[in-house]
C-alpha atoms as a PDB file:
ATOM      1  CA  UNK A   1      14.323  12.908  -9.704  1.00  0.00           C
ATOM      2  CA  UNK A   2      15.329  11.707 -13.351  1.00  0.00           C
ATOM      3  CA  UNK A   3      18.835  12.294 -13.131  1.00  0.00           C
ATOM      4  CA  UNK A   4      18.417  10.073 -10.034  1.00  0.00           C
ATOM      5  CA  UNK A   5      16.636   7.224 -11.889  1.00  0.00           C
ATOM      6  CA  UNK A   6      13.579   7.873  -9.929  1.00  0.00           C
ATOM      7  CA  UNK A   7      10.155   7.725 -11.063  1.00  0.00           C
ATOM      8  CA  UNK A   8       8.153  10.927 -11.154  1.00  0.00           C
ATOM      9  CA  UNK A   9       4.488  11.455  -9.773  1.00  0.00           C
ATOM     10  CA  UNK A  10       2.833  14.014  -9.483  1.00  0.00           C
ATOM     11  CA  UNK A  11      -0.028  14.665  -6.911  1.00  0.00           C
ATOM     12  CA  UNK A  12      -3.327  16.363  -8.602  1.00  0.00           C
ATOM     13  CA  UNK A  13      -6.398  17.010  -6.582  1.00  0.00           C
ATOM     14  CA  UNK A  14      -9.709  17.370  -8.685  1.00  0.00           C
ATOM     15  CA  UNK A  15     -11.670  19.533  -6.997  1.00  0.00           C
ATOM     16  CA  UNK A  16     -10.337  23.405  -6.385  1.00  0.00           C
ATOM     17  CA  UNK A  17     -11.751  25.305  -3.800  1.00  0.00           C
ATOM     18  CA  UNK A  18     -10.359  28.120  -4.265  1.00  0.00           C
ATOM     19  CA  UNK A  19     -11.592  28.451  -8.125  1.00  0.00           C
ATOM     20  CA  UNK A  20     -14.078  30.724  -8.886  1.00  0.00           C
ATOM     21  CA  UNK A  21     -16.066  27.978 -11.185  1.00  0.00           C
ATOM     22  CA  UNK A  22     -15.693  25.026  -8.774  1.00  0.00           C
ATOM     23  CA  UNK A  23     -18.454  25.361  -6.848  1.00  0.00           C
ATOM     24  CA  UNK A  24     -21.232  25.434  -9.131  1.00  0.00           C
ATOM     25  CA  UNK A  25     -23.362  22.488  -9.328  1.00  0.00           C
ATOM     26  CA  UNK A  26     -24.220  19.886  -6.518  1.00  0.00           C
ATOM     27  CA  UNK A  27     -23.817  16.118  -6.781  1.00  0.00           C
ATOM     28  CA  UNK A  28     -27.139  13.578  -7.921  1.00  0.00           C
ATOM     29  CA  UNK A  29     -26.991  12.707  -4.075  1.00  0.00           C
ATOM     30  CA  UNK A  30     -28.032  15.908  -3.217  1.00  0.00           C
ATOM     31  CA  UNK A  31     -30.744  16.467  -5.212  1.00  0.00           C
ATOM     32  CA  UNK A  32     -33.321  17.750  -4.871  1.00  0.00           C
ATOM     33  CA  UNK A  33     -33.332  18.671  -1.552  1.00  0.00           C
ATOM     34  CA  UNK A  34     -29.804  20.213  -0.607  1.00  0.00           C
ATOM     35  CA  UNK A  35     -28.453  18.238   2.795  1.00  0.00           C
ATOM     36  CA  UNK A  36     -26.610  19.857   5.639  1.00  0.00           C
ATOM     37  CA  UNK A  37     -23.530  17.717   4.849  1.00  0.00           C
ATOM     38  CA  UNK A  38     -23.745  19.705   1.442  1.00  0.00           C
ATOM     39  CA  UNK A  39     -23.481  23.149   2.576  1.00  0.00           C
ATOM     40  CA  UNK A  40     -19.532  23.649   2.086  1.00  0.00           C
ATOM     41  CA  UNK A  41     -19.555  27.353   0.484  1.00  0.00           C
ATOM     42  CA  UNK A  42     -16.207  26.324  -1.179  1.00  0.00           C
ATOM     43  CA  UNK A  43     -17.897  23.211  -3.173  1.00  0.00           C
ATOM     44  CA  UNK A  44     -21.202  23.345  -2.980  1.00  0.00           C
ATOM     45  CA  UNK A  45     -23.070  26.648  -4.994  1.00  0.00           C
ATOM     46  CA  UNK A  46     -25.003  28.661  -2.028  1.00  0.00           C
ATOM     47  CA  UNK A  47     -27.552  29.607  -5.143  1.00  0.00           C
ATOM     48  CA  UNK A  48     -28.824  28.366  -8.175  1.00  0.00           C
ATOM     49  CA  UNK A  49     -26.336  25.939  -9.907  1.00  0.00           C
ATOM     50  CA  UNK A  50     -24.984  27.327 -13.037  1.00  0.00           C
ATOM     51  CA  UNK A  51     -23.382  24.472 -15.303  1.00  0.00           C
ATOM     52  CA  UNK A  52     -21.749  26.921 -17.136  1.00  0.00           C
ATOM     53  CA  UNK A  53     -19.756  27.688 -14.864  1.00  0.00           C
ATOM     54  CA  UNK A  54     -18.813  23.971 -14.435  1.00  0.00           C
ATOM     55  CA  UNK A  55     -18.212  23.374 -18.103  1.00  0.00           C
ATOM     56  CA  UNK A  56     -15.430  26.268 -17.599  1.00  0.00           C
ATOM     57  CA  UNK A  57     -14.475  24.513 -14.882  1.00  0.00           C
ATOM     58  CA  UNK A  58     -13.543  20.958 -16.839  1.00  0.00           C
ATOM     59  CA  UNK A  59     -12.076  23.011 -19.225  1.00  0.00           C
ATOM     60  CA  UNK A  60      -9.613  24.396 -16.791  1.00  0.00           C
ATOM     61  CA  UNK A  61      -9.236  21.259 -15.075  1.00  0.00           C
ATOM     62  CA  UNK A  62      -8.440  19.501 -18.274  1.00  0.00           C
ATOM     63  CA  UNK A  63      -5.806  22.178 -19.252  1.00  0.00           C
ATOM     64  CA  UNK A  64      -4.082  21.846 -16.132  1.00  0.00           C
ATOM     65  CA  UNK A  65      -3.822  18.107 -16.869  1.00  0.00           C
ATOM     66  CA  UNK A  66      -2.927  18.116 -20.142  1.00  0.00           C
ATOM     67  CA  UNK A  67       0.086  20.993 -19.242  1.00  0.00           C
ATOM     68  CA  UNK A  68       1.489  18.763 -16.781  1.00  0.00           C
ATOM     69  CA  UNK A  69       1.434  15.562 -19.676  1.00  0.00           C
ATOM     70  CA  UNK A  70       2.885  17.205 -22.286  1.00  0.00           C
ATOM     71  CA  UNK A  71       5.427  19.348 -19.602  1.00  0.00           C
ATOM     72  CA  UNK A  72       6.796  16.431 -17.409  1.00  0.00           C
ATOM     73  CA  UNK A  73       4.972  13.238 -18.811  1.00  0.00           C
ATOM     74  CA  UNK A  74       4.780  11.945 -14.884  1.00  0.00           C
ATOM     75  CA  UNK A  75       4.804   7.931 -14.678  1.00  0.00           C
ATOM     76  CA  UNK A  76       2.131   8.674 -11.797  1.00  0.00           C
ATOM     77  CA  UNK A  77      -0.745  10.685 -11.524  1.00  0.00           C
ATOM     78  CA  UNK A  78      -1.853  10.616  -7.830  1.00  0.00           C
ATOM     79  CA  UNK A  79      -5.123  12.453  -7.678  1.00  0.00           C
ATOM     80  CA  UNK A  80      -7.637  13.121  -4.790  1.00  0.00           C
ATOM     81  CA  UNK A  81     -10.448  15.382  -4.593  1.00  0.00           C
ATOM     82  CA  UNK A  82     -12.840  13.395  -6.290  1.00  0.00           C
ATOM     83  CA  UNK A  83     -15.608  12.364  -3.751  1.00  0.00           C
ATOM     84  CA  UNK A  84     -17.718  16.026  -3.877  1.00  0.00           C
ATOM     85  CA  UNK A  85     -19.167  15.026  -7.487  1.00  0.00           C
ATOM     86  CA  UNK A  86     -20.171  11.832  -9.617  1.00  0.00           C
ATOM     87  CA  UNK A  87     -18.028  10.116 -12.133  1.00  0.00           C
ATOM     88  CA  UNK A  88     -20.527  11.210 -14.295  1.00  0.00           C
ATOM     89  CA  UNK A  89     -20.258  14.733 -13.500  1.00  0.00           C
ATOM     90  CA  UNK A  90     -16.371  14.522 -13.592  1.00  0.00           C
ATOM     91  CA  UNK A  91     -16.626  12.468 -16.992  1.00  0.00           C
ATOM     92  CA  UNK A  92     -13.996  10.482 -15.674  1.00  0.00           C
ATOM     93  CA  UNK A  93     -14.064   7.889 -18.742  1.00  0.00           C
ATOM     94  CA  UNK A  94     -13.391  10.789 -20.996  1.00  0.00           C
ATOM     95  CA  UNK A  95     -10.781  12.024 -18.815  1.00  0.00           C
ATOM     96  CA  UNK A  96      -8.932   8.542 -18.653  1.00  0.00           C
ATOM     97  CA  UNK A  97      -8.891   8.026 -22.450  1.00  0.00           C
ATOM     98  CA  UNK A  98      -7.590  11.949 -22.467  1.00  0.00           C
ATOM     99  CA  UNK A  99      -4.636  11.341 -20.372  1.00  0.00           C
ATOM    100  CA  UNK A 100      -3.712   7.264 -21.879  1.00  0.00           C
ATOM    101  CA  UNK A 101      -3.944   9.697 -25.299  1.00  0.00           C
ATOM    102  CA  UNK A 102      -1.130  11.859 -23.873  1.00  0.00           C
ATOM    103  CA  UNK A 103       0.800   9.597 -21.841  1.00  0.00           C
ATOM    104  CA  UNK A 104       0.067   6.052 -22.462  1.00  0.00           C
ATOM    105  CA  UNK A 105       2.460   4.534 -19.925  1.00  0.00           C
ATOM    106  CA  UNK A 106       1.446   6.779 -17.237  1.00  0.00           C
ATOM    107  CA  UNK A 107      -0.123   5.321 -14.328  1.00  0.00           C
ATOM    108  CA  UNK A 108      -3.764   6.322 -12.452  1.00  0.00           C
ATOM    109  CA  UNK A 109      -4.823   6.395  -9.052  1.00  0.00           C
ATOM    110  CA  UNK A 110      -8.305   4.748  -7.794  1.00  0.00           C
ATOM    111  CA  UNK A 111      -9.275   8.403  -7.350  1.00  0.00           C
ATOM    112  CA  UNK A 112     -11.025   8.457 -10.828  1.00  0.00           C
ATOM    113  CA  UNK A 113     -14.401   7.152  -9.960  1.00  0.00           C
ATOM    114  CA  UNK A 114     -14.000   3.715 -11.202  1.00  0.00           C
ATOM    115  CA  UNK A 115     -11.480   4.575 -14.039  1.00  0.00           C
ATOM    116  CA  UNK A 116      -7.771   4.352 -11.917  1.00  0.00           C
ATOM    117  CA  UNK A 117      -5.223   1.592 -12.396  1.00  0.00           C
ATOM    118  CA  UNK A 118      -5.069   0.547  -8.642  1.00  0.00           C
ATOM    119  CA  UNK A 119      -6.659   0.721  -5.231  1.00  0.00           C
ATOM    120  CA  UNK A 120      -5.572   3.200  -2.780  1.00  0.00           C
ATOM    121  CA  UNK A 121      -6.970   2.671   0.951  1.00  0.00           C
ATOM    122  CA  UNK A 122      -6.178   5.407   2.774  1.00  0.00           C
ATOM    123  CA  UNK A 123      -4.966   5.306   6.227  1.00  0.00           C
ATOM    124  CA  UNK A 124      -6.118   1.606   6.795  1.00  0.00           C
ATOM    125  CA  UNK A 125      -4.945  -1.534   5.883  1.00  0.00           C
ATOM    126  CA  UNK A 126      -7.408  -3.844   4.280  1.00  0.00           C
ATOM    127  CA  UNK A 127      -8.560  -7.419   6.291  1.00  0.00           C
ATOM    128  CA  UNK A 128      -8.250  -8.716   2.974  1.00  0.00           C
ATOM    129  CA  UNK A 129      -6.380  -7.706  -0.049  1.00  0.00           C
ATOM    130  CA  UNK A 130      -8.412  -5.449  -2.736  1.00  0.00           C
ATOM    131  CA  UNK A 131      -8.498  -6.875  -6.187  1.00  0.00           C
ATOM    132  CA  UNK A 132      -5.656  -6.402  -8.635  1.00  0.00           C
ATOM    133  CA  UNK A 133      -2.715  -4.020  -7.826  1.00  0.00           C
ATOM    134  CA  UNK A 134      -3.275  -1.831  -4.325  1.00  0.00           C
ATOM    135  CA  UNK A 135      -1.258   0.979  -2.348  1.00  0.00           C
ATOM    136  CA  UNK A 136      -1.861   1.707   1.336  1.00  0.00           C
ATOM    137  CA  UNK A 137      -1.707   5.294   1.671  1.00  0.00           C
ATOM    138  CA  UNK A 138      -0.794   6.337   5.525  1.00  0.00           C
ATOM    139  CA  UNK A 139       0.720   9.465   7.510  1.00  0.00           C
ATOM    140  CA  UNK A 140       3.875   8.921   9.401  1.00  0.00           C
ATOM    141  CA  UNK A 141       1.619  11.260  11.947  1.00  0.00           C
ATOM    142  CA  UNK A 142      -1.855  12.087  11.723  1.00  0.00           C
ATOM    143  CA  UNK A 143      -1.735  14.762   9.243  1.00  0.00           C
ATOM    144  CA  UNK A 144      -1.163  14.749   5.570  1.00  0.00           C
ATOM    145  CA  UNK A 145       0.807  17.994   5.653  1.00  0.00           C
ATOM    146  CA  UNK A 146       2.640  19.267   8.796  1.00  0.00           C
ATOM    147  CA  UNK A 147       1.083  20.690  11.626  1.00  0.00           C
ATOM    148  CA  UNK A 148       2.787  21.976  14.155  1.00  0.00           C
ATOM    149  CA  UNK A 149       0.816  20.526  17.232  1.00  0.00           C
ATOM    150  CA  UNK A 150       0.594  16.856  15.571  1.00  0.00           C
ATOM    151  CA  UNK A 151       3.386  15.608  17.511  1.00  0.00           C
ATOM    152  CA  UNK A 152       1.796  11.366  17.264  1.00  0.00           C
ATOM    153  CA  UNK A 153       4.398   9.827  15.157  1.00  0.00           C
ATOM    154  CA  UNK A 154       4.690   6.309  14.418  1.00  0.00           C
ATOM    155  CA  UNK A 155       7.778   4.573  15.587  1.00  0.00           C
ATOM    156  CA  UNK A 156       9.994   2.575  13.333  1.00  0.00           C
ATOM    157  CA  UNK A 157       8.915  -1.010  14.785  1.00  0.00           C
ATOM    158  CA  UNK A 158       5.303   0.494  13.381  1.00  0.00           C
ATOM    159  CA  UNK A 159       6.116   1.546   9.988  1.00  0.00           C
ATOM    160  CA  UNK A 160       8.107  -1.376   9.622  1.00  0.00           C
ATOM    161  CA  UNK A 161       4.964  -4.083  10.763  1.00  0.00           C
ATOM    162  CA  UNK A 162       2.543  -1.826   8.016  1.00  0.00           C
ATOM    163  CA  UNK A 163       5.128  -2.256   5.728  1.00  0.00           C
ATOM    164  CA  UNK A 164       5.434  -5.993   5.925  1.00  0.00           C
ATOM    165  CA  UNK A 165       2.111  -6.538   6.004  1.00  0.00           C
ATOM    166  CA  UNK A 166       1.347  -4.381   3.147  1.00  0.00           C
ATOM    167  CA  UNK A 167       4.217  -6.672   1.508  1.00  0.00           C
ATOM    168  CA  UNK A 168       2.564 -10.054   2.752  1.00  0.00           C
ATOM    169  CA  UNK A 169      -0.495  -9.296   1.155  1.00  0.00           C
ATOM    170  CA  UNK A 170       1.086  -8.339  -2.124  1.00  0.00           C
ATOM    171  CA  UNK A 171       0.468  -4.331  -1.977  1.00  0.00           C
ATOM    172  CA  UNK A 172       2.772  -1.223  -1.765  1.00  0.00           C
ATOM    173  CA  UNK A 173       2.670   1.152   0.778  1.00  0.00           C
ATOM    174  CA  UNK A 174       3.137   4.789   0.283  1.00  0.00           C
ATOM    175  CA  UNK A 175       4.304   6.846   3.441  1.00  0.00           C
ATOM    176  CA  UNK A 176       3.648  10.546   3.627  1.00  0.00           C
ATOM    177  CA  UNK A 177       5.673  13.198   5.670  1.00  0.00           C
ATOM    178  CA  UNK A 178       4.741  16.510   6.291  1.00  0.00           C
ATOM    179  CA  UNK A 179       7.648  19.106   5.537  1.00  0.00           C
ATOM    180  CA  UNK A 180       8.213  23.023   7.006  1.00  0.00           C
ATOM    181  CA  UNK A 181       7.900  25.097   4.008  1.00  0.00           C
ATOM    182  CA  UNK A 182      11.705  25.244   3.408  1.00  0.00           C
ATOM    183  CA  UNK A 183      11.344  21.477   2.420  1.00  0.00           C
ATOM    184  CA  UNK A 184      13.227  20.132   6.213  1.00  0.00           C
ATOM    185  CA  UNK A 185      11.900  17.994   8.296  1.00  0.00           C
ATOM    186  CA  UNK A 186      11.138  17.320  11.801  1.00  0.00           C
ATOM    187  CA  UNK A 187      13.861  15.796  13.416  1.00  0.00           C
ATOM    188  CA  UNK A 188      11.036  12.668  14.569  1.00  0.00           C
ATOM    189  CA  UNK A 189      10.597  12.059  11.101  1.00  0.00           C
ATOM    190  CA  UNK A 190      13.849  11.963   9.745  1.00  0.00           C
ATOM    191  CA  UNK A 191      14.964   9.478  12.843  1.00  0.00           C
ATOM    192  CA  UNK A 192      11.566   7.126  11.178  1.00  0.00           C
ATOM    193  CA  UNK A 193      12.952   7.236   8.094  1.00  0.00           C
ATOM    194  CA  UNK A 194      16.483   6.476   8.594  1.00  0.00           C
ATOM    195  CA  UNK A 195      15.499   3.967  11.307  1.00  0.00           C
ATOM    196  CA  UNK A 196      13.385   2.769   8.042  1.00  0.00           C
ATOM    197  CA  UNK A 197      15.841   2.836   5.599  1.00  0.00           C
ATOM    198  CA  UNK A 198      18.253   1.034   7.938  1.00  0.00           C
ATOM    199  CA  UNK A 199      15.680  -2.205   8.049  1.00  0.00           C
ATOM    200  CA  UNK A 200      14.712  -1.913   4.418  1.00  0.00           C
ATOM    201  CA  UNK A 201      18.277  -1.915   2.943  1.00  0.00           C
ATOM    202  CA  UNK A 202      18.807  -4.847   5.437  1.00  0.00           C
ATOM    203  CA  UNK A 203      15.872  -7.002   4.113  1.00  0.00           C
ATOM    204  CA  UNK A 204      15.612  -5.612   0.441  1.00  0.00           C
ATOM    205  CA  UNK A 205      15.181  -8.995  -0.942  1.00  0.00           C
ATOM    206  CA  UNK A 206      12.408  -9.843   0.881  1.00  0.00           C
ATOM    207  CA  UNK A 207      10.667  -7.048  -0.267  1.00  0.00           C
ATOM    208  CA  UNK A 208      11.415  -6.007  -3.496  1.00  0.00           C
ATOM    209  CA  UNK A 209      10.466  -7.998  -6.506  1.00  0.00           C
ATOM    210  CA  UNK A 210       8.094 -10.783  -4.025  1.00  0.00           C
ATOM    211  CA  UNK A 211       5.208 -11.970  -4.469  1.00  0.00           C
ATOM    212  CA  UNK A 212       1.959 -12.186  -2.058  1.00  0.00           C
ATOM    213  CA  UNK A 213       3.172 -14.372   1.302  1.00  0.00           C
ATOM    214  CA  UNK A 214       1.218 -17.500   3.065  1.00  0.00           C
ATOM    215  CA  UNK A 215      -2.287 -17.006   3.318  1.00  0.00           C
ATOM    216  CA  UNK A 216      -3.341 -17.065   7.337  1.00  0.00           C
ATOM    217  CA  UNK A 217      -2.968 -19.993   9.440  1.00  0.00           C
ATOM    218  CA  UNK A 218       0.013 -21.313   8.257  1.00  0.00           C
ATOM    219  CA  UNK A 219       2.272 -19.023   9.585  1.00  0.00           C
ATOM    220  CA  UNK A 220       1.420 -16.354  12.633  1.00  0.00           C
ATOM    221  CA  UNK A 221       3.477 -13.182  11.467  1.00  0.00           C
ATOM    222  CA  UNK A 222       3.388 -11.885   7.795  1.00  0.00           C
ATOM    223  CA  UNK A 223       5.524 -13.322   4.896  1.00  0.00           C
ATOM    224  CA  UNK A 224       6.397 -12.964   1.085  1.00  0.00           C
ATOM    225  CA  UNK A 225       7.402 -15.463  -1.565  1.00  0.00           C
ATOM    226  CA  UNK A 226      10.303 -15.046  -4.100  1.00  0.00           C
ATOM    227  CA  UNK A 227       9.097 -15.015  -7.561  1.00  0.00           C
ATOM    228  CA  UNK A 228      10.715 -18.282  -8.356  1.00  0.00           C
ATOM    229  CA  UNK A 229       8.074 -19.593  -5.993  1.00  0.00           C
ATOM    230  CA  UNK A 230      10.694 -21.762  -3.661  1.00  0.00           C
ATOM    231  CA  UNK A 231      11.886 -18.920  -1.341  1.00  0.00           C
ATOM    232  CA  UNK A 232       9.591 -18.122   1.769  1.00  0.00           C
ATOM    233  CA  UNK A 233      10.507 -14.859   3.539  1.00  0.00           C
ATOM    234  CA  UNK A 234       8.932 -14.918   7.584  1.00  0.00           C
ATOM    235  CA  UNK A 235       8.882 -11.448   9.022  1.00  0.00           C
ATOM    236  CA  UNK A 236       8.620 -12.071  13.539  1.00  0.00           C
ATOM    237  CA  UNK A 237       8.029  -8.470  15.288  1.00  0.00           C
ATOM    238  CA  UNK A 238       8.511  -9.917  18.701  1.00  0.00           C
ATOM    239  CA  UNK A 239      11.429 -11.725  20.496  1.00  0.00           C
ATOM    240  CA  UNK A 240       9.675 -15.127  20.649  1.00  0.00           C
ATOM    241  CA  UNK A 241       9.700 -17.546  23.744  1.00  0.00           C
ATOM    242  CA  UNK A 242      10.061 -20.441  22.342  1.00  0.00           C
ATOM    243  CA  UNK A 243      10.627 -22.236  19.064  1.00  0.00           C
ATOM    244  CA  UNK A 244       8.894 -20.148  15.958  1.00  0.00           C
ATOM    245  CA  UNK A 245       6.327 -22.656  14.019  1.00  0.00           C
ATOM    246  CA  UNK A 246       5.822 -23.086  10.562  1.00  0.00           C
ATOM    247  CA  UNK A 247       2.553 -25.099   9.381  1.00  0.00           C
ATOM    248  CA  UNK A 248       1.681 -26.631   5.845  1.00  0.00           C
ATOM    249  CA  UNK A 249       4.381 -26.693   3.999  1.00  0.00           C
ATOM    250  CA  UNK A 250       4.703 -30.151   1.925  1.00  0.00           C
ATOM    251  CA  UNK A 251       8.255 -29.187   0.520  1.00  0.00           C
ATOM    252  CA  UNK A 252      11.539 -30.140   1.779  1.00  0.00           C
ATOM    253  CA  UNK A 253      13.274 -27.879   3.004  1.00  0.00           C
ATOM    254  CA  UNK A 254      17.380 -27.090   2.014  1.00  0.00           C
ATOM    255  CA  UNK A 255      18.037 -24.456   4.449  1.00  0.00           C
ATOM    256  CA  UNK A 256      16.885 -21.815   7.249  1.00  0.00           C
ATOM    257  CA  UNK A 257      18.417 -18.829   8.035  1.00  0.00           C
ATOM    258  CA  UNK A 258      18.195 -15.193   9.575  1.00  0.00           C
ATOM    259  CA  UNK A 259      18.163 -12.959   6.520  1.00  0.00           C
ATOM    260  CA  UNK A 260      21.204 -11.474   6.190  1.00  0.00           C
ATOM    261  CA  UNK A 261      22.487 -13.522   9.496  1.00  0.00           C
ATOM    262  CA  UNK A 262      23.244 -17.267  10.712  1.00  0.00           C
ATOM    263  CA  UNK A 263      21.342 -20.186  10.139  1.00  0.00           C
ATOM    264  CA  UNK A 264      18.280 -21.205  12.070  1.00  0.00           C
ATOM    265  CA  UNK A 265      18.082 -24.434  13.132  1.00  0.00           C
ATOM    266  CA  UNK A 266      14.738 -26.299  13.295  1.00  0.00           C
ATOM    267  CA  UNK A 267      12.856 -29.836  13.549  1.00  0.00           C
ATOM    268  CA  UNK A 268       9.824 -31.078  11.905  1.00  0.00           C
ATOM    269  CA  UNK A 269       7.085 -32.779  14.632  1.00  0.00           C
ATOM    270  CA  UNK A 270       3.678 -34.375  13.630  1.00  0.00           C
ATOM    271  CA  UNK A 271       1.868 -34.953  10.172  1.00  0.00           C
ATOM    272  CA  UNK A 272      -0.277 -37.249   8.589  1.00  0.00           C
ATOM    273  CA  UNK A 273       1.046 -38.800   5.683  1.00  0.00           C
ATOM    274  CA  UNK A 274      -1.800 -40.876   4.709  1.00  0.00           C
ATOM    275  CA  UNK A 275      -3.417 -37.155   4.390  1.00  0.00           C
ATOM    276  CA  UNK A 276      -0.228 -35.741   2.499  1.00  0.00           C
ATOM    277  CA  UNK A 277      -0.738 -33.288   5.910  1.00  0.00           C
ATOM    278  CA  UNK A 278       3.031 -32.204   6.665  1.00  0.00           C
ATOM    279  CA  UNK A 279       4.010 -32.017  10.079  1.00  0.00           C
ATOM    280  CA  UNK A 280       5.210 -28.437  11.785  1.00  0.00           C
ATOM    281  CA  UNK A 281       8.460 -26.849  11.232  1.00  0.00           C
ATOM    282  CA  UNK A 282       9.812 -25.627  14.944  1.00  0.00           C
ATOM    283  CA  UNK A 283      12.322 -22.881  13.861  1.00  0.00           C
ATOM    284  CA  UNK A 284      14.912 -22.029  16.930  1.00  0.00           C
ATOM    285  CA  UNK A 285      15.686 -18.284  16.124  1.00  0.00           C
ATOM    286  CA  UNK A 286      18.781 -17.497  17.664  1.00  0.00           C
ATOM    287  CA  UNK A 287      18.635 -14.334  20.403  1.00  0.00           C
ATOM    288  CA  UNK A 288      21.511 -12.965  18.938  1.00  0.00           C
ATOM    289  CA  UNK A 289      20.354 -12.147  15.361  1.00  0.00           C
ATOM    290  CA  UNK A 290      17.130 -10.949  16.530  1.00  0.00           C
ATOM    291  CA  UNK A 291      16.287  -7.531  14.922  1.00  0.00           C
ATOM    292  CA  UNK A 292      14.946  -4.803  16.995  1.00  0.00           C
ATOM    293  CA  UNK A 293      11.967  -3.908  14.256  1.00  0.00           C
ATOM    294  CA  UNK A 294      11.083  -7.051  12.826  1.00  0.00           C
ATOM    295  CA  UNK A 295      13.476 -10.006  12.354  1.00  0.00           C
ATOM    296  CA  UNK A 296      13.023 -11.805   8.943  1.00  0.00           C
ATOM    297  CA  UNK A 297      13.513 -15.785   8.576  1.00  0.00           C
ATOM    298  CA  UNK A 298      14.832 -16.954   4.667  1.00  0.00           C
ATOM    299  CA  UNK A 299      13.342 -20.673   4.423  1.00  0.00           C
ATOM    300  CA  UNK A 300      14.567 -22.441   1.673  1.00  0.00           C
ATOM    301  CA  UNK A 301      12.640 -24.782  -0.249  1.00  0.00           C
ATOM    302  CA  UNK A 302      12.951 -28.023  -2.504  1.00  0.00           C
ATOM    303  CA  UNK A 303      10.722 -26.840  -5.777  1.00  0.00           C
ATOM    304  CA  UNK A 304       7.788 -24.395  -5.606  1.00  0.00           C
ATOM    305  CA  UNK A 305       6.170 -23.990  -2.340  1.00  0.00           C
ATOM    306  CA  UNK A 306       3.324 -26.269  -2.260  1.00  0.00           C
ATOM    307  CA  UNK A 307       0.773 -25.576   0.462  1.00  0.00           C
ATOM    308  CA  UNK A 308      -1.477 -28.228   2.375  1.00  0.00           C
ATOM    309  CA  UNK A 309      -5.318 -27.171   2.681  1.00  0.00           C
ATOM    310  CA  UNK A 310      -7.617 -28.552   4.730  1.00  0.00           C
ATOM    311  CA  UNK A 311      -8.275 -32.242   4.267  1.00  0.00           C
ATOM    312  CA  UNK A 312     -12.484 -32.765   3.113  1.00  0.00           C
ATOM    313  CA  UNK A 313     -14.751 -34.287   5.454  1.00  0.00           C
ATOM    314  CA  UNK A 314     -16.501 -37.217   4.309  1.00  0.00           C
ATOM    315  CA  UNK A 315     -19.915 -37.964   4.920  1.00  0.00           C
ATOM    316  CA  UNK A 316     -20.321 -40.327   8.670  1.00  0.00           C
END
């Protein structure tokens, strides 16, 4: 992956089900009456707990960590498993300073019990954006490993609109595939992914190295915004009817264009000036340069973006 200038991350899950230790003590939550949701032979002890056992347990669990540091230094540790105990019980504080200690650039998953780097909501996309840096974590099926009956795959147009609205809300979005255990896969997936790559490698600067697009309202599709602040990116999923509008925008505008394509012509209707309320941009996408996943719009701007917000009401 190196030798490709690729990051490395490795996927650790906390809990071990199949280790004699693991299932040795219960969680605060089931104490101290033991609840039916709690009676998982492989995490839960079916006797007396014995936290000597778990205390051989960390110690494993900490040795497999610190193997994998000091072996491969990953720039990502992806863990899971962490939900059948406390953070307490993990000592997940202890374990974060362990890991900074042998690999202080690495990177930490939310599954840490309060202790990761970033969010990770998994198979969901959040109404609103979590705070601080955040990864959408979803199947390109509905398993996380392959099965061979799961035959509900996403199609392209779908991975590309989670995508793009992972993008427009300023979050990454990590897309699992299930391989056969000689590493192929199905042929469904592979035709996702290349249909994927295709649109990425189209729109790549749009994507990479944005910023978090219009907030809602002012534009009904998803967006991003160049760092430099006066480049909007519009991502349309649908062949529109009619003229495409764009709402709030103070700036001039230089230029509109199909990303990648020809230029988009457009008019400005409306405003209120005495308000500094712009009018609406009517952008005329042309039929011919719409993309069958998701057609993205480069609008051009005069300085920053600056956005209009609701005038205040004043009191009758």
């Amino acid at each position: 992956m190196r030798r490709a200038g690729l990051k490395v991350g490795l996927y650790f899950s906390h809990l071990d089900w199949s280790h004699p230790d693991y299932a040795s003590i219960l969680p605060p939550s089931a104490k101290p009456v033991r609840q039916p949701e709690h009676s998982n032979r492989w995490g839960y002890p079916q006797g007396a707990e014995d936290p000597a056992a778990w205390e051989r347990f960390l110690k494993f669990h900490r040795g497999q960590l610190q193997e994998l540091s000091s072996r491969f230094h990953p720039d990502l540790f992806w863990f899971d498993g962490d939900w059948e105990r406390s953070a307490e019980q993990w000592r997940f504080k202890e374990l974060r300073a362990l890991l900074k200690g042998w690999d202080p650039k690495g990177i930490l998953n939310s599954r840490m019990g309060g202790y990761g780097d970033y969010e990770t909501p998994e198979q969901y996309i959040p109404l609103t954006p979590p705070d601080g840096p955040w990864e959408f974590c979803v199947t390109i099926n509905d398993s996380w490993g392959y099965q061979k009956k799961d035959h509900n795959f996403k199609s392209v147009r779908q991975v590309v609109r989670l995508l793009a609205e992972c993008a427009n809300m300023g979050g990454n979005m990590l897309l699992d595939v299930g391989p056969h255990s000689d590493g192929s896969l199905q042929p469904e997936q592979v035709a996702v992914l290349k249909g994927l790559g295709r649109w990425t490698q189209k729109n790549t600067e749009a994507l990479y190295g944005t910023d978090t697009g219009l907030p809602a309202g002012y534009f009904f599709g998803t967006s991003t915004l160049s760092r430099s602040r006066d480049t909007l990116y519009l991502f349309f999923f649908d062949k529109p009817m009619g003229p495409i509008a764009l709402k709030g925008v103070r700036n001039q505008i230089r230029r509109i264009s199909v990303l990648g394509g020809p230029e988009v012509s457009f008019t400005t209707n409306g405003g209120a000036p005495w308000l500094n309320m712009p009018g609406i941009v009517w952008m005329q996408l042309p039929e011919s340069a719409i993309d069958p996943d998701a057609t993205v719009i480069k609008v051009e701007l005069e300085g920053p973006l600056d956005l209009a917000t609701a005038p205040k009401k004043t009191a009758p």
